[in-house]
C-alpha atoms as a PDB file:
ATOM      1  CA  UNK A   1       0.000   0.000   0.000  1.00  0.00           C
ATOM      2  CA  UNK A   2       1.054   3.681  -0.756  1.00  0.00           C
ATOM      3  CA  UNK A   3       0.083   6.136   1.631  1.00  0.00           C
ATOM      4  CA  UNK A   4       0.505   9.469   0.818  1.00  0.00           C
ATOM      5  CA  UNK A   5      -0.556  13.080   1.630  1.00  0.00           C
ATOM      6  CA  UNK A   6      -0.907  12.674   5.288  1.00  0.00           C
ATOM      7  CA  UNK A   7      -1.939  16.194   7.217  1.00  0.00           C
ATOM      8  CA  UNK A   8      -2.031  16.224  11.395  1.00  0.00           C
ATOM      9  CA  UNK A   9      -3.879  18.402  12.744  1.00  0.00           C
ATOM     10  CA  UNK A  10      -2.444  18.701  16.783  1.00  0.00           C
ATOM     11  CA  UNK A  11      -5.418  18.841  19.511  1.00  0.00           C
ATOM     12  CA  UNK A  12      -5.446  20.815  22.478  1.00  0.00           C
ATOM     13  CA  UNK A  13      -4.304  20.703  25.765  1.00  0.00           C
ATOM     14  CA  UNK A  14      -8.008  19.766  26.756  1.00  0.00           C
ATOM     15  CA  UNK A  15      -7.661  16.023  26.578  1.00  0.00           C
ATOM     16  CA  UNK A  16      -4.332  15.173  27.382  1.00  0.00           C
ATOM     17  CA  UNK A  17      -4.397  11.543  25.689  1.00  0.00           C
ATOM     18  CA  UNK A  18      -5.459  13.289  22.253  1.00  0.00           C
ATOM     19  CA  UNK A  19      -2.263  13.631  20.026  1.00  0.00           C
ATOM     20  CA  UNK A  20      -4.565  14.580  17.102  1.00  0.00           C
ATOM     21  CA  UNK A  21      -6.888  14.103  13.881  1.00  0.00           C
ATOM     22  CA  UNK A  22      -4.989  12.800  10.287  1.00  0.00           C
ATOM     23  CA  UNK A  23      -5.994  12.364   6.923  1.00  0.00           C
ATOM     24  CA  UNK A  24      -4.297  10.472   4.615  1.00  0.00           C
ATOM     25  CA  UNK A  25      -4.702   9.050   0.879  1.00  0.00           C
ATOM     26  CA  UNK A  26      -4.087   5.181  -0.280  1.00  0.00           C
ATOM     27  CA  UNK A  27      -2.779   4.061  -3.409  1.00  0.00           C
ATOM     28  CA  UNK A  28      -4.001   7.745  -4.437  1.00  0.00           C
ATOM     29  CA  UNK A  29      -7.258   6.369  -4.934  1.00  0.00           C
ATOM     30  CA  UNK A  30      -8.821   6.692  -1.160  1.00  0.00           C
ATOM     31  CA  UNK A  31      -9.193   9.409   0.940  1.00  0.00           C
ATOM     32  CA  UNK A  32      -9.604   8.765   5.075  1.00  0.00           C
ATOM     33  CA  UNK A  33      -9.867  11.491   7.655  1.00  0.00           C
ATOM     34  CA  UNK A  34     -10.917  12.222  10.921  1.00  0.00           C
ATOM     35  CA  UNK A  35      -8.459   9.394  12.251  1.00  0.00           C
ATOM     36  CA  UNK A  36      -7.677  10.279  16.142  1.00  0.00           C
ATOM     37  CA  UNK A  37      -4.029   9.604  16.831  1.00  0.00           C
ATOM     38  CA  UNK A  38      -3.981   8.572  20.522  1.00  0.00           C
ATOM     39  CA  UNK A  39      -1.795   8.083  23.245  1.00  0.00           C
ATOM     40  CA  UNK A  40      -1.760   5.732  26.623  1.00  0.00           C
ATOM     41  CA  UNK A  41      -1.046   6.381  29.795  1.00  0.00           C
ATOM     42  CA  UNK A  42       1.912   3.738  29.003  1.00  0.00           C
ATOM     43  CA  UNK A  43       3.053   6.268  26.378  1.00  0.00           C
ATOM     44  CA  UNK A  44       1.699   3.470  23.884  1.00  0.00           C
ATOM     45  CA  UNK A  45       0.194   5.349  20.732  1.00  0.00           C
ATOM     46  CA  UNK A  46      -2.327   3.997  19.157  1.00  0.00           C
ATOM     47  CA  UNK A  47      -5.457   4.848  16.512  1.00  0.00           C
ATOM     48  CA  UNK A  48      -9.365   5.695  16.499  1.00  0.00           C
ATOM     49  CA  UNK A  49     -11.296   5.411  13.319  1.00  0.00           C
ATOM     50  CA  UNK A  50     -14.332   7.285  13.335  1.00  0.00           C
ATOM     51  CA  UNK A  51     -17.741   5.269  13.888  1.00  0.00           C
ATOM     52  CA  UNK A  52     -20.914   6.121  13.561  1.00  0.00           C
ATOM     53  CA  UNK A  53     -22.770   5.334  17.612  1.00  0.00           C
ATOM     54  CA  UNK A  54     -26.860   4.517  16.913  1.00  0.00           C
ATOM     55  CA  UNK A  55     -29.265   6.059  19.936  1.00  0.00           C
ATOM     56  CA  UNK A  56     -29.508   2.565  21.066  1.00  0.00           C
ATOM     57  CA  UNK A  57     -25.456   3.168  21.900  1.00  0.00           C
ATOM     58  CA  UNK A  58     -24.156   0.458  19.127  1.00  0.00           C
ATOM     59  CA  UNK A  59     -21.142   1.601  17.326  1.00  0.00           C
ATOM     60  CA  UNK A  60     -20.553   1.101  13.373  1.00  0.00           C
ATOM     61  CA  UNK A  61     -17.291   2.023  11.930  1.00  0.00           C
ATOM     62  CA  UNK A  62     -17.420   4.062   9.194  1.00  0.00           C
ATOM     63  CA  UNK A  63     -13.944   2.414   7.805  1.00  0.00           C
ATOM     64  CA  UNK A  64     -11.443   0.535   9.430  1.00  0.00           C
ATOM     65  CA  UNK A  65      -8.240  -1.895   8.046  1.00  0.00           C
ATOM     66  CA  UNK A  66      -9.187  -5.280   7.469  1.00  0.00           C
ATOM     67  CA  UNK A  67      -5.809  -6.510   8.505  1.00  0.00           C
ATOM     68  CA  UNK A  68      -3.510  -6.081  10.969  1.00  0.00           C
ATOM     69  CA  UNK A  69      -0.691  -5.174   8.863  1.00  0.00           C
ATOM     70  CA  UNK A  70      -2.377  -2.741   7.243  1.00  0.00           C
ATOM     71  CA  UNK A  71      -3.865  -1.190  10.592  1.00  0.00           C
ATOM     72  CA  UNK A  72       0.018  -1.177  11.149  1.00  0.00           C
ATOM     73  CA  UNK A  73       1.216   0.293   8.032  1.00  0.00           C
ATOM     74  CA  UNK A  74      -1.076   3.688   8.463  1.00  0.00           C
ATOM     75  CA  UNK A  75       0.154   3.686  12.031  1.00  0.00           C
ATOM     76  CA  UNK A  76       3.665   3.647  11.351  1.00  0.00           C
ATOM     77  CA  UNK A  77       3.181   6.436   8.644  1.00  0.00           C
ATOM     78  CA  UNK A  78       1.329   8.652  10.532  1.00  0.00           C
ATOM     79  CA  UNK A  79       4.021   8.189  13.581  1.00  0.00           C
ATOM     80  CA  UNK A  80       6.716   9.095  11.116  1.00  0.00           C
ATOM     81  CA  UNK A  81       4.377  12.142   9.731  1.00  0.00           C
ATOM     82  CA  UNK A  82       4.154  13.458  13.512  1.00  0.00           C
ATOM     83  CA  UNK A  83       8.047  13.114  14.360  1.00  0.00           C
ATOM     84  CA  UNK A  84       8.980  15.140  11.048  1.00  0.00           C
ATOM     85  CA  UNK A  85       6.018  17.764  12.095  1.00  0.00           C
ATOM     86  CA  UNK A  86       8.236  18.183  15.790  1.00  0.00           C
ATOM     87  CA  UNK A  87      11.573  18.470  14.026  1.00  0.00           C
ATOM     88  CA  UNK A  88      10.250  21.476  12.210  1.00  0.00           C
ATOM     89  CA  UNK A  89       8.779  22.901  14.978  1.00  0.00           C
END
């Protein structure tokens, strides 16, 4: 998979374990946004994708990676996308 374009956009201070929202494109033919980089109280970061929730409280992604590897592959971008966005800072 090619993942390109990836934009951060940094939360606030307001919820500490918030890092931030990303968009990214795949193989230049799929756009995904609104994906909440987050961190543990380990220091463990890991990712959100947004879902829809139904008044009955059930939650529905609205996408999500099949695999793990792939799960792992837009993690791993969007890790390296956030340390080059500090070194510039």
């Amino acid at each position: 998979m090619n993942i390109t374009e990836i934009n951060i956009r940094i939360a606030g201070k307001e919820e500490p374990q918030l890092i931030g929202f990303a968009s990214l494109v795949v193989d230049n033919n799929l756009y995904l946004n609104n994906i909440a980089i987050r961190r543990k109280p380990d220091g463990t970061i890991y990712l959100s994708f947004p879902r829809y929730r139904t008044g009955g409280g059930n939650e529905y992604p609205y996408f999500k990676p099949i695999s793990k590897e792939f799960h792992n592959e837009i993690k791993d971008a969007l890790i390296q996308a956030l340390r080059m966005e500090k070194d510039h800072e």
